[in-house]
N, C-alpha and C. Protein backbone atom coordinates (compact mmCIF):
# COMPACT_ATOMS: atom_id res chain seq x y z
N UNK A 1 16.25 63.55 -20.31
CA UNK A 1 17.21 63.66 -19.24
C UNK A 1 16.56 64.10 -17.94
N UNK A 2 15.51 65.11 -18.08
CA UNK A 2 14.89 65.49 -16.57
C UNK A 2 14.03 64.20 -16.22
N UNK A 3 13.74 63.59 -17.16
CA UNK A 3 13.00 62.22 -16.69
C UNK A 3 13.86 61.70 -15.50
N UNK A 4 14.93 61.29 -15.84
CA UNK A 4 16.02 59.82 -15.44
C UNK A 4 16.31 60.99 -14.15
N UNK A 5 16.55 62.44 -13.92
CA UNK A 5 16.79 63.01 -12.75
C UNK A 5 15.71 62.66 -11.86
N UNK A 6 14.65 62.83 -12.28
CA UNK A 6 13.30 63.08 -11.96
C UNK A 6 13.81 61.28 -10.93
N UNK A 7 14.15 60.54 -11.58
CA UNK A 7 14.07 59.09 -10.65
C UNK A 7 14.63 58.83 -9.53
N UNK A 8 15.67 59.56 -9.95
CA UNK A 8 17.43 59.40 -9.19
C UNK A 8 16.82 60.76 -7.80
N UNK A 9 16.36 61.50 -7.83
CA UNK A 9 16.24 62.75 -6.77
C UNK A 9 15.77 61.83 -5.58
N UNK A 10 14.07 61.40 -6.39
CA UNK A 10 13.42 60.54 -4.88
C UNK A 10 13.99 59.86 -3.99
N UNK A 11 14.68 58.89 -4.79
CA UNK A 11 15.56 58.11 -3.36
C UNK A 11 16.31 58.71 -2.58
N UNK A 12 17.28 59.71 -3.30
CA UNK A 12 18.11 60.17 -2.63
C UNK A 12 17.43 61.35 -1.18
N UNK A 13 16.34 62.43 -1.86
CA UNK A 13 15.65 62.87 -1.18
C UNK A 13 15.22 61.75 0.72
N UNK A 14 14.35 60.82 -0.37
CA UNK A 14 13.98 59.85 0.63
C UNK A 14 14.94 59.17 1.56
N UNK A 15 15.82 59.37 1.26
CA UNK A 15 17.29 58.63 2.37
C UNK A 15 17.73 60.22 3.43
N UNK A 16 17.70 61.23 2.92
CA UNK A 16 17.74 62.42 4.00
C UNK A 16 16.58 62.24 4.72
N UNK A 17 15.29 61.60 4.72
CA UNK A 17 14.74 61.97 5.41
C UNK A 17 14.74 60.64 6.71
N UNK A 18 15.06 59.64 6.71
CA UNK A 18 15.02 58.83 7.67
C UNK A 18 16.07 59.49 8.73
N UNK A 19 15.97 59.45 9.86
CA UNK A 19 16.63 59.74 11.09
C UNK A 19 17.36 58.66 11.60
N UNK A 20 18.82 58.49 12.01
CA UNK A 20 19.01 57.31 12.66
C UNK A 20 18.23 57.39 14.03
N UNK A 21 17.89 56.04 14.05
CA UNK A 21 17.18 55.54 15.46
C UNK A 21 17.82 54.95 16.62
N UNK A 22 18.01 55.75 17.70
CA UNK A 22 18.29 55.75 18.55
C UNK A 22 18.41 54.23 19.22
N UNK A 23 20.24 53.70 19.64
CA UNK A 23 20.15 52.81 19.95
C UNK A 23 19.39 52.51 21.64
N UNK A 24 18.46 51.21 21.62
CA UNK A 24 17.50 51.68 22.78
C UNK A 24 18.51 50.15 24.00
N UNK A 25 18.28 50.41 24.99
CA UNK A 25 18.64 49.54 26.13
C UNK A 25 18.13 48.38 26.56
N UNK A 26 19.13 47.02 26.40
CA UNK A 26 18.42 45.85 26.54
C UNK A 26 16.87 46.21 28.25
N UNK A 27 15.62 45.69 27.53
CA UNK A 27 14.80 45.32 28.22
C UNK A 27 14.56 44.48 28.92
N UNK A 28 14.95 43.98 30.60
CA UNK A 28 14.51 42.48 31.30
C UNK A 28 13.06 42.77 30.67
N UNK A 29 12.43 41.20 30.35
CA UNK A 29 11.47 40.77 29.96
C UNK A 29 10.72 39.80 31.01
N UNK A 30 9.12 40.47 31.18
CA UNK A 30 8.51 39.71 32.76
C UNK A 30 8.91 38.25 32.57
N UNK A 31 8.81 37.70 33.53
CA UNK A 31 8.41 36.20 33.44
C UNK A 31 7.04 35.88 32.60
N UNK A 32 7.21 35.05 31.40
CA UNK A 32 6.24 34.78 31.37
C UNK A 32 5.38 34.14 31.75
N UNK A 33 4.23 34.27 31.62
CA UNK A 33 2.53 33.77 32.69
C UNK A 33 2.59 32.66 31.39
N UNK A 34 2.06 31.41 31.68
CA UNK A 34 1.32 30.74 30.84
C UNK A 34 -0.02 30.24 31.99
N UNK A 35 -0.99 30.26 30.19
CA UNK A 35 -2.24 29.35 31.22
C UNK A 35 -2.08 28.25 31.08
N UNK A 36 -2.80 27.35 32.20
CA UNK A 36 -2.87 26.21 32.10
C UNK A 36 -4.64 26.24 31.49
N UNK A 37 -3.95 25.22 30.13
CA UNK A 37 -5.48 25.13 29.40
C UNK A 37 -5.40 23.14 29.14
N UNK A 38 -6.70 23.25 29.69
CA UNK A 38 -7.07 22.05 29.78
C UNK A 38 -7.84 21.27 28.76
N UNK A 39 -7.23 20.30 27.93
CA UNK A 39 -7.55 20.34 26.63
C UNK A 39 -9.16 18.74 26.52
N UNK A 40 -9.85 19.08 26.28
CA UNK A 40 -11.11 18.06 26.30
C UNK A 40 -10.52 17.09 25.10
N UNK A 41 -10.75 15.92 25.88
CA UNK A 41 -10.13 14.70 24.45
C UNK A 41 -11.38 14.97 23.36
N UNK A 42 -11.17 14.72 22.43
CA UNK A 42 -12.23 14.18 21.47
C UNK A 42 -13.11 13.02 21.69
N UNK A 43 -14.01 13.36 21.78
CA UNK A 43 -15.22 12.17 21.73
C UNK A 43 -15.14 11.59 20.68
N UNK A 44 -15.06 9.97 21.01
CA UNK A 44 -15.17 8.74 19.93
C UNK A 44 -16.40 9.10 19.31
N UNK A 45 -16.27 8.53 18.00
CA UNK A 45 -17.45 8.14 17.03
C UNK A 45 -18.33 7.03 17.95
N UNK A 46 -19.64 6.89 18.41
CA UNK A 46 -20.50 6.10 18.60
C UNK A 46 -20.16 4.87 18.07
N UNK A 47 -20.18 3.59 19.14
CA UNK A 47 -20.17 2.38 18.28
C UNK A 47 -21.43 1.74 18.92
N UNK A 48 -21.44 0.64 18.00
CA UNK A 48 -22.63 -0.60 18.56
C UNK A 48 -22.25 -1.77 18.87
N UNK A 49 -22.71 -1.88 20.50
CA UNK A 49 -22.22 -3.38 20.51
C UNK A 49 -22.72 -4.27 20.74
N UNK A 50 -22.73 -5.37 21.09
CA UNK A 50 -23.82 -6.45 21.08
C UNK A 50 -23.89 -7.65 22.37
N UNK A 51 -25.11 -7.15 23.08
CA UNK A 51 -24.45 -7.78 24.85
C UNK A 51 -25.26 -8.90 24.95
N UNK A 52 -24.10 -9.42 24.81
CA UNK A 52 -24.81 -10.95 25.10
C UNK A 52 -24.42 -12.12 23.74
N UNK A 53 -23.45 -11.40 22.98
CA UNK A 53 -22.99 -12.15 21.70
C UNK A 53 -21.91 -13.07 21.65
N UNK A 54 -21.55 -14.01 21.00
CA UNK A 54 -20.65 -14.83 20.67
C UNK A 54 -19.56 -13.68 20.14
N UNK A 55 -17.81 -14.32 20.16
CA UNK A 55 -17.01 -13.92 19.70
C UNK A 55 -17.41 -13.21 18.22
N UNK A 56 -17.87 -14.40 17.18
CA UNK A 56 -17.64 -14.19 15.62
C UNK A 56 -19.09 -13.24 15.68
N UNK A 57 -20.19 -13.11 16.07
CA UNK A 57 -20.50 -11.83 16.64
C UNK A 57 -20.70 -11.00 16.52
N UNK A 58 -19.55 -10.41 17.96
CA UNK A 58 -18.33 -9.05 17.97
C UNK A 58 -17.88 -8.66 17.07
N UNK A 59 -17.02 -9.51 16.41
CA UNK A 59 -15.99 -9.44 15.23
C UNK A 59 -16.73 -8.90 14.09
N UNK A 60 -18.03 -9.60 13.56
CA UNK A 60 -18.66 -9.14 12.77
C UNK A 60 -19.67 -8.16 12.67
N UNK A 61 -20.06 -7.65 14.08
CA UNK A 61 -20.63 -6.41 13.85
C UNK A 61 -19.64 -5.22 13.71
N UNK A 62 -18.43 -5.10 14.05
CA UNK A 62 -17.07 -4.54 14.18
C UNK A 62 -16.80 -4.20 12.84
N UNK A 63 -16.76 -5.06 12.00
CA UNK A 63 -16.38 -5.63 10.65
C UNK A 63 -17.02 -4.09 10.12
N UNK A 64 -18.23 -4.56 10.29
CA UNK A 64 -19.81 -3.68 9.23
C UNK A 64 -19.68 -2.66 9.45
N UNK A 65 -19.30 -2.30 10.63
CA UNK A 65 -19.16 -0.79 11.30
C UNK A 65 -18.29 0.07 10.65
N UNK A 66 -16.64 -0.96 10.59
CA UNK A 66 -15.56 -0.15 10.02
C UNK A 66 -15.79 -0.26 8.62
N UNK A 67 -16.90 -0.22 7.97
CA UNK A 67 -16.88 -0.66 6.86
C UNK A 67 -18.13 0.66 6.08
N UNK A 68 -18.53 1.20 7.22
CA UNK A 68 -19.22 2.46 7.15
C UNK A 68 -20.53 2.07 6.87
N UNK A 69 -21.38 0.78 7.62
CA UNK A 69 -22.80 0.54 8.19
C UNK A 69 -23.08 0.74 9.44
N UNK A 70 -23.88 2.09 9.48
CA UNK A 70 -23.38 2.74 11.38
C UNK A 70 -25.01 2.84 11.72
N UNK A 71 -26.27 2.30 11.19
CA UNK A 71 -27.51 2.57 11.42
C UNK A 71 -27.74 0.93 12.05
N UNK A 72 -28.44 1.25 13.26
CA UNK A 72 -28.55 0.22 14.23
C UNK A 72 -29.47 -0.93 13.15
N UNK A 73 -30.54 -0.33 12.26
CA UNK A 73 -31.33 -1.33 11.51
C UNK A 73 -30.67 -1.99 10.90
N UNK A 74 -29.68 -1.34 9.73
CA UNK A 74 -29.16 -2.12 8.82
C UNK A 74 -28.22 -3.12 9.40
N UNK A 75 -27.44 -2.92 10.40
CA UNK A 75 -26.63 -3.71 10.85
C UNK A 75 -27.28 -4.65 11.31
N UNK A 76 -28.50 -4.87 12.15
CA UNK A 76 -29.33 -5.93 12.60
C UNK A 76 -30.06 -6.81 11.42
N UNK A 77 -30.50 -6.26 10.56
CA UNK A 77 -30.64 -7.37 9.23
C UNK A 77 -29.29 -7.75 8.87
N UNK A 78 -28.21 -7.34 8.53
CA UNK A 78 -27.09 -8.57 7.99
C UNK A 78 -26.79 -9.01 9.28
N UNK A 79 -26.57 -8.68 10.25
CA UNK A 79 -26.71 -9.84 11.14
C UNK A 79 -27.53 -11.23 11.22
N UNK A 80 -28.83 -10.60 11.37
CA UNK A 80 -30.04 -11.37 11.31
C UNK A 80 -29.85 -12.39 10.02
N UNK A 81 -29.70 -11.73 9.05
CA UNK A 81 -29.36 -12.50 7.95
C UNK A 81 -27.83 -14.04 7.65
N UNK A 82 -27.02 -12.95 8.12
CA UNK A 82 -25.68 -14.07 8.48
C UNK A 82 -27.04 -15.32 9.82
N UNK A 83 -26.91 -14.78 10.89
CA UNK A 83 -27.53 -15.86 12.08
C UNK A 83 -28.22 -17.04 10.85
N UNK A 84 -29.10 -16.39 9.85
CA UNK A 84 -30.13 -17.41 9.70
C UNK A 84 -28.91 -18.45 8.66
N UNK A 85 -28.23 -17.80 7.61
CA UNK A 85 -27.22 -18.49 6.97
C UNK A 85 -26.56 -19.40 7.96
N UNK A 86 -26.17 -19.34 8.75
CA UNK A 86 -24.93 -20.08 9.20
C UNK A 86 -24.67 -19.84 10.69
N UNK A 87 -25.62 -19.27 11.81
CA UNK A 87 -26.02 -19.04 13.03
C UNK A 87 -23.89 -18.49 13.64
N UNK A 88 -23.44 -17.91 12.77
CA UNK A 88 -22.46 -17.45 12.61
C UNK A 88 -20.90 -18.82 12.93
N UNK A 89 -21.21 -19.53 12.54
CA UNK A 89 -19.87 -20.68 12.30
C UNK A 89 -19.68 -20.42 11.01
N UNK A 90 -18.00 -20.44 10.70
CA UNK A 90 -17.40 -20.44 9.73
C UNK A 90 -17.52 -21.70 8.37
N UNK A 91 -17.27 -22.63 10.02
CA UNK A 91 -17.08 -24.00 9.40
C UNK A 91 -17.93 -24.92 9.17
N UNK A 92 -19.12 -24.53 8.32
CA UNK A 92 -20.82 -25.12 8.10
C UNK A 92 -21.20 -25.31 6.73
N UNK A 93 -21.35 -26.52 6.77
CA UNK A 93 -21.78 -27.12 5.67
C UNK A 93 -23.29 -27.04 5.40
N UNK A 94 -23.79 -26.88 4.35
CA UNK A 94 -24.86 -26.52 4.60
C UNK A 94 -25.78 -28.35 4.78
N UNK A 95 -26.44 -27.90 6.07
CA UNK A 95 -27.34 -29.36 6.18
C UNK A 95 -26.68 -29.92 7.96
N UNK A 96 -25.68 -28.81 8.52
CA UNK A 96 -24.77 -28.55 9.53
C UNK A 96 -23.74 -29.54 9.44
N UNK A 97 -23.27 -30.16 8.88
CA UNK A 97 -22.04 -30.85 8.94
C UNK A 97 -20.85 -29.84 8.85
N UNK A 98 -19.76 -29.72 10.70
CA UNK A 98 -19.31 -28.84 10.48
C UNK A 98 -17.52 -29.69 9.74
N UNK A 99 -16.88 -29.04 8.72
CA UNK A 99 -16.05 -29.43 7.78
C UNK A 99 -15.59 -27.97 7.39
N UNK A 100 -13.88 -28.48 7.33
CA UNK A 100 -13.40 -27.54 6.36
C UNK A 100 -13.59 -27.00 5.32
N UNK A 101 -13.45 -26.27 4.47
CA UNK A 101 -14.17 -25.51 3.42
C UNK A 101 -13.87 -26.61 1.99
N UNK A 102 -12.46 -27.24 2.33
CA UNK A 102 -12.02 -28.22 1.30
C UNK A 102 -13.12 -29.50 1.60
N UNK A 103 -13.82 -30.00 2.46
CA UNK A 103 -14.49 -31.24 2.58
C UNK A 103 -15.51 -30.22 2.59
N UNK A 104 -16.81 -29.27 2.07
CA UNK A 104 -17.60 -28.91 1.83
C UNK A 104 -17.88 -29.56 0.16
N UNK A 105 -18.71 -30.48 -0.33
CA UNK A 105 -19.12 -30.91 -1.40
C UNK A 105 -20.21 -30.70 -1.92
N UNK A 106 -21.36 -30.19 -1.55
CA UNK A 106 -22.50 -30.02 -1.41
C UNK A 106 -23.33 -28.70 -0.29
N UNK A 107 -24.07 -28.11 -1.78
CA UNK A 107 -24.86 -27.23 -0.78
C UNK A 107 -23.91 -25.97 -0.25
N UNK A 108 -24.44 -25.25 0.60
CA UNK A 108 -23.65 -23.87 1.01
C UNK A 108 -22.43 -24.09 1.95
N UNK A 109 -21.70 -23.19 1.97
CA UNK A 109 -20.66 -23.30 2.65
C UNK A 109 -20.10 -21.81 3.44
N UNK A 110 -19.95 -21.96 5.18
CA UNK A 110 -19.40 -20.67 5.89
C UNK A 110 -20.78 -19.66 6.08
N UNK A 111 -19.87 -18.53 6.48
CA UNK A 111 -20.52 -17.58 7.06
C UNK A 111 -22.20 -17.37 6.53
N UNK A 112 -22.00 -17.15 5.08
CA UNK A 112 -23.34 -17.05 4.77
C UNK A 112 -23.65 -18.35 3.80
N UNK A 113 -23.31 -19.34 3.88
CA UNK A 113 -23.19 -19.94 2.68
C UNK A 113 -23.60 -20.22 1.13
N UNK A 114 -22.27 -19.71 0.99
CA UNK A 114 -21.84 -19.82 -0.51
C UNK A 114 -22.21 -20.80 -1.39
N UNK A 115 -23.16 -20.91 -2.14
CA UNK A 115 -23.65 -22.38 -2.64
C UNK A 115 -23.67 -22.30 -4.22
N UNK A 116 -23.47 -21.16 -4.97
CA UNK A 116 -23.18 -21.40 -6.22
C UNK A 116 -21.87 -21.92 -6.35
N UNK A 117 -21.45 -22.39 -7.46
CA UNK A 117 -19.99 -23.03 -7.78
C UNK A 117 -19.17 -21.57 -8.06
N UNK A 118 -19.97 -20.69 -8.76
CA UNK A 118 -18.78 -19.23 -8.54
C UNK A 118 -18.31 -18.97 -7.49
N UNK A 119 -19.63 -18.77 -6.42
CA UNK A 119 -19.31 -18.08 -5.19
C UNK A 119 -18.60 -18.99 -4.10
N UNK A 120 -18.98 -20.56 -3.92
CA UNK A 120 -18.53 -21.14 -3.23
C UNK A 120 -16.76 -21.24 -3.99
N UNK A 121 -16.23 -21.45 -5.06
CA UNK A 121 -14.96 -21.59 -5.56
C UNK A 121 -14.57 -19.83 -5.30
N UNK A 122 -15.45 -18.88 -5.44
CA UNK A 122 -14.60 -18.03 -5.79
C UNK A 122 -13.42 -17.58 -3.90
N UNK A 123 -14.94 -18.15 -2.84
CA UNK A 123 -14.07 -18.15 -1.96
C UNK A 123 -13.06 -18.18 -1.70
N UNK A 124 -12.78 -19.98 -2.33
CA UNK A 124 -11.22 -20.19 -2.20
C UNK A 124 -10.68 -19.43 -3.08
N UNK A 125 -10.26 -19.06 -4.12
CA UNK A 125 -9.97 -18.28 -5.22
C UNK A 125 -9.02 -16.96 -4.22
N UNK A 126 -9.68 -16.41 -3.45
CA UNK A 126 -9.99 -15.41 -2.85
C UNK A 126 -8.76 -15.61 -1.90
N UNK A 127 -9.39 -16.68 -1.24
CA UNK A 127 -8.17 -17.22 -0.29
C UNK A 127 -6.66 -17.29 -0.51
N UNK A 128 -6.51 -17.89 -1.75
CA UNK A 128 -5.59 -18.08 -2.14
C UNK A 128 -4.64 -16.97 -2.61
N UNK A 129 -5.45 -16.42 -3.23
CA UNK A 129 -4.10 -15.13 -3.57
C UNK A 129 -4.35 -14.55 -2.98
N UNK A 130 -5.09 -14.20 -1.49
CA UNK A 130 -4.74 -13.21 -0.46
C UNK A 130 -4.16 -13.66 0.65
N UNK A 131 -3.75 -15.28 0.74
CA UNK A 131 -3.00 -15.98 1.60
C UNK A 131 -3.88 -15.66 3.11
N UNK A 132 -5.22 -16.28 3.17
CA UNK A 132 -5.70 -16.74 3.77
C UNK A 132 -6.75 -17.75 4.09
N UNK A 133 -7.48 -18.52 4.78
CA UNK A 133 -7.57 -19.69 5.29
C UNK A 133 -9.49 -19.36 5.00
N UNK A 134 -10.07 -20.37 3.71
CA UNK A 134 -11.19 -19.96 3.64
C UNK A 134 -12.07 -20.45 4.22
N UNK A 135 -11.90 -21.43 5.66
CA UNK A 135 -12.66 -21.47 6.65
C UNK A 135 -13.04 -20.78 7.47
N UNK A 136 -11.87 -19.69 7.84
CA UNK A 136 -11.29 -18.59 9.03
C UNK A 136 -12.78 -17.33 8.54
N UNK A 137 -12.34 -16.75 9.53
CA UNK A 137 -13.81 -15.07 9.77
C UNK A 137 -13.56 -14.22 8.95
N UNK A 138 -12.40 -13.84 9.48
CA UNK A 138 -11.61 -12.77 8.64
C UNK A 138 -11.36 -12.68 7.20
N UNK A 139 -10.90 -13.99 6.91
CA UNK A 139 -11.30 -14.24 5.46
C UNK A 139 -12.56 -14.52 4.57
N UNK A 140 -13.29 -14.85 5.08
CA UNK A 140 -14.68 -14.65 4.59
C UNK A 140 -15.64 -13.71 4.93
N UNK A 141 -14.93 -12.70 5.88
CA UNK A 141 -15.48 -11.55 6.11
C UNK A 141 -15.04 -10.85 4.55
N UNK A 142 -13.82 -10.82 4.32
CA UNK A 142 -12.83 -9.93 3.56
C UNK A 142 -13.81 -10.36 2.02
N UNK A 143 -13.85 -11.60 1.87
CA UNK A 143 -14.63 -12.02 0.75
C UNK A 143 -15.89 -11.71 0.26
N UNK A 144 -16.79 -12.14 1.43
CA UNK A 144 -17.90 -11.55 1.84
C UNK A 144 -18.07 -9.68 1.08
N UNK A 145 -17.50 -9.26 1.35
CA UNK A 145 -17.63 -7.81 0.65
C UNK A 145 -16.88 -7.16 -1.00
N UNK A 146 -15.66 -8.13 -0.75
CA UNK A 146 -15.74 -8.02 -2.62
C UNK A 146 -15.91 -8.73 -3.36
N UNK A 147 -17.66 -9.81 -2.90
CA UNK A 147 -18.10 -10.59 -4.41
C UNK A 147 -18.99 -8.95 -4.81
N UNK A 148 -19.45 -9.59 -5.84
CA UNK A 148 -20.30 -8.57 -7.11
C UNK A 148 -21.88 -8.27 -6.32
N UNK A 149 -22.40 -9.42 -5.35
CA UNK A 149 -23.34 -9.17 -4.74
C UNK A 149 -23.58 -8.47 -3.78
N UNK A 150 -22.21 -8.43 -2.85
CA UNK A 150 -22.35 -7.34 -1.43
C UNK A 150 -22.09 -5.77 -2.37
N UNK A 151 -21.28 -5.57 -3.51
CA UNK A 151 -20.95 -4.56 -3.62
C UNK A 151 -21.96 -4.00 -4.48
N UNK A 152 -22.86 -4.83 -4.78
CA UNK A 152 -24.14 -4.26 -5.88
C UNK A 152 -25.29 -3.15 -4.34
N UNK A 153 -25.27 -3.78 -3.40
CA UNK A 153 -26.04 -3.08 -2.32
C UNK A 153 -26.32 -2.40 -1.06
N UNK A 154 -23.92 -2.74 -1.27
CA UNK A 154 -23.64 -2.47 0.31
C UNK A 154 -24.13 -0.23 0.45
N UNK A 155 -24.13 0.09 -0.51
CA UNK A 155 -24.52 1.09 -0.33
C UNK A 155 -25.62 1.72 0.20
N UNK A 156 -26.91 0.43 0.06
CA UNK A 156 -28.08 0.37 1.08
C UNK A 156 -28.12 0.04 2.12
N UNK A 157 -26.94 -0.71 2.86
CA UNK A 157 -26.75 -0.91 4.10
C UNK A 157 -26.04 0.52 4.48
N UNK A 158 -25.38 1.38 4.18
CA UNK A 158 -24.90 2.23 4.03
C UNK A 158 -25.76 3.58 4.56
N UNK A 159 -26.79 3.31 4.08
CA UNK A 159 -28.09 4.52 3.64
C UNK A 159 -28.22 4.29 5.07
N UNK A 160 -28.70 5.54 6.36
CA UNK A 160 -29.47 5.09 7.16
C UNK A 160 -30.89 5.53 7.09
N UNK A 161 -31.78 5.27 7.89
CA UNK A 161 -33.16 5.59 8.57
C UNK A 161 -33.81 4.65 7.44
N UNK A 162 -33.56 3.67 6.71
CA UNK A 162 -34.54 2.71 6.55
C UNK A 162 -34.86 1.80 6.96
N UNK A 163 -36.40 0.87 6.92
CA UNK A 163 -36.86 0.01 7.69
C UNK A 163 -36.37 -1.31 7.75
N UNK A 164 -36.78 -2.31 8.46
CA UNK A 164 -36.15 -3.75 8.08
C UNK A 164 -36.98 -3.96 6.60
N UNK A 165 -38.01 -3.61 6.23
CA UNK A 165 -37.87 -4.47 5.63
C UNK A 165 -36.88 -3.21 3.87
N UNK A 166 -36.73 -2.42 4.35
CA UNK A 166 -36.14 -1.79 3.26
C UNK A 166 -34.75 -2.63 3.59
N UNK A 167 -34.17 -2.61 4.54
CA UNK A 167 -32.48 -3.96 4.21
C UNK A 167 -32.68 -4.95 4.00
N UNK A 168 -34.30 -5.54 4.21
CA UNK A 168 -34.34 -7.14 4.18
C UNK A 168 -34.23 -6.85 2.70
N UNK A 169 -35.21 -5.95 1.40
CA UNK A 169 -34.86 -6.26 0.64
C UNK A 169 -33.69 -6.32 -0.10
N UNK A 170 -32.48 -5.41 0.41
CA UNK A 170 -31.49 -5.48 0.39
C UNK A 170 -30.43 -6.66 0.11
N UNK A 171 -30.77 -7.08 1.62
CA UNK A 171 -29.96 -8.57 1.83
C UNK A 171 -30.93 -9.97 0.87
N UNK A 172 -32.29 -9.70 0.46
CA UNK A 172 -32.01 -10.82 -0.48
C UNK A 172 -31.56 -10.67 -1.93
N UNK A 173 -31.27 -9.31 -2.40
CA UNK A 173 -30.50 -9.06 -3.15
C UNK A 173 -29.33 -9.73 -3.24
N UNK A 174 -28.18 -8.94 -1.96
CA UNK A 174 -26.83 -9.67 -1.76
C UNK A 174 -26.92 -11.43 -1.39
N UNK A 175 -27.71 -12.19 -0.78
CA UNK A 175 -28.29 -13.54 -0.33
C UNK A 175 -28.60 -14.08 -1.50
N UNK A 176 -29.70 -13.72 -2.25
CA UNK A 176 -30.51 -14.93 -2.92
C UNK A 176 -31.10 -15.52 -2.15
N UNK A 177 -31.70 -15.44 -0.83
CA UNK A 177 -31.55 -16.73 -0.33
C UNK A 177 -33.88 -17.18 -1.16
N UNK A 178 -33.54 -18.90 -0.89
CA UNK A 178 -35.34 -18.98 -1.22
C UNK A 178 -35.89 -19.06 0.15
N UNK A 179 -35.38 -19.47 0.78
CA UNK A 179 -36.40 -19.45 2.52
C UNK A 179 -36.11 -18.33 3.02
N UNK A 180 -37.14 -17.86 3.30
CA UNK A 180 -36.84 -16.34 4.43
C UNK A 180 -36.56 -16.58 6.06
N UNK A 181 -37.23 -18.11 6.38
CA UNK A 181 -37.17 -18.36 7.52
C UNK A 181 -37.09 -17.44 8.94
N UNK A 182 -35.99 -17.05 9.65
CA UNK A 182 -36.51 -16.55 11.07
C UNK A 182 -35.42 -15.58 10.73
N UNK A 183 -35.57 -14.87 9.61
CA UNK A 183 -34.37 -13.36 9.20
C UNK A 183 -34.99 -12.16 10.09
N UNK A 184 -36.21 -12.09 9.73
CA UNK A 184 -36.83 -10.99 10.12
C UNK A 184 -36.31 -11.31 11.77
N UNK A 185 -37.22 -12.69 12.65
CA UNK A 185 -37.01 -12.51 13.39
C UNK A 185 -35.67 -12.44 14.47
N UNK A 186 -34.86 -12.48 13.71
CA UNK A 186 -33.59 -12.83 14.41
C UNK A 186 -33.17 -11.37 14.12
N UNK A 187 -33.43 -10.47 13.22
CA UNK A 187 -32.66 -9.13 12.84
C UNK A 187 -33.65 -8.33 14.12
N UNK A 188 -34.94 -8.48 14.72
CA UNK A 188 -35.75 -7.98 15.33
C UNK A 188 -34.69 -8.04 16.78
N UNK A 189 -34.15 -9.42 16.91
CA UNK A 189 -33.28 -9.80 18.49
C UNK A 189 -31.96 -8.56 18.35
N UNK A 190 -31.72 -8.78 17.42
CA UNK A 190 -30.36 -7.67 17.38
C UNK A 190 -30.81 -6.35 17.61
N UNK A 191 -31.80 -5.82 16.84
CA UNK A 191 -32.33 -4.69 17.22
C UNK A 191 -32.28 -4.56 18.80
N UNK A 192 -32.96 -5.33 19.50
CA UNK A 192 -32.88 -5.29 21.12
C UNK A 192 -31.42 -5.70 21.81
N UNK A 193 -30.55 -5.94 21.11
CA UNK A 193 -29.42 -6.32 21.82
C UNK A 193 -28.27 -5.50 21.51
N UNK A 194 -28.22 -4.76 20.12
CA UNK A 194 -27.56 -3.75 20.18
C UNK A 194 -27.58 -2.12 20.96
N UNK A 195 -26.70 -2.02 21.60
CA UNK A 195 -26.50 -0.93 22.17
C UNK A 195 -25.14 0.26 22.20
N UNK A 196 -25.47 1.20 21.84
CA UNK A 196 -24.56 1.96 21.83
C UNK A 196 -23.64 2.82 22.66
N UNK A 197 -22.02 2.60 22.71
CA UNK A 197 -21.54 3.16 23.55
C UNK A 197 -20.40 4.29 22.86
């Protein structure tokens, strides 16, 4: 029983001891001061662009970029590499007869051309259930990155501070291609023509 008193005292104790508090008189309140703070935009992410390029290009160094290839080398070999494929026309047959992707019969076809029967069909394939046009950029851009070959190495385009020829070996990974022809030198022109803003 002195326990359960023992509980009941404190509060009660503790309630004599608060004082009522004095009701106090509305306060005018200053005007408030604000600063004027001047807010710095965010600086863009660095891009690369390419002066002196054709539309498909633009588009396609754009492409690589948003695609998280941001090292001036690597981007200049798949460039260099697309130029030597297909000097960037969509609509190229390989041997230059330029034709829709449906009158392509022979040999490579588009951006980089596609010349196995997987890769050249899987194009259209591609096209088709994503309801777009497998002559067009955009769609063989889109393709271009989910066959089995871009995605086996896009992670080395990815990598930066390696040399050309560390992406060249890269891109004949994703390529196959048997002629090396003017890759090097055409990925060397981009190097000088890309610039960053």
């Amino acid at each position: 029983m002195k326990r359960i008193l023992g509980f009941v005292a404190v509060p009660v104790f503790m309630a004599s001891m608060v004082k009522a508090i004095p009701a106090q008189e509305p306060v005018e309140l200053a005007e408030e001061v604000t600063e004027s703070v001047s807010e710095e935009p965010i600086p863009k992410a660095k891009r690369w662009v390419c002066e002196g390029c054709t539309e498909n290009e633009r588009e396609v160094l754009e492409f690589l970029q948003d695609r998280g290839i941001k090292d001036k080398v690597a981007l200049s070999v798949v460039m260099g590499n697309i130029k030597q494929e297909s000097k960037f026309h969509t609509n190229i047959c390989e041997g230059g007869a330029r034709v829709p992707y449906h009158h392509c019969h022979r040999g490579g076809f588009g951006l980089i051309q596609w010349t196995t029967h997987g890769r050249y069909t899987g194009l259209g394939h591609f096209a088709n259930r994503y309801g777009g046009d497998p002559t067009e950029l955009n769609t063989q851009l889109r393709w271009m990155v989910n066959e089995r070959e871009w995605t086996k190495v896009e992670h080395v385009f990815k990598t930066p501070g390696l040399s050309v020829d560390g992406y060249m070996n890269a891109a004949y990974r994703w390529l196959g291609w048997g002629v090396h022809g003017d890759r090097t030198y055409y990925s060397n022109q981009y190097l000088n023509r890309l610039v960053q803003v």
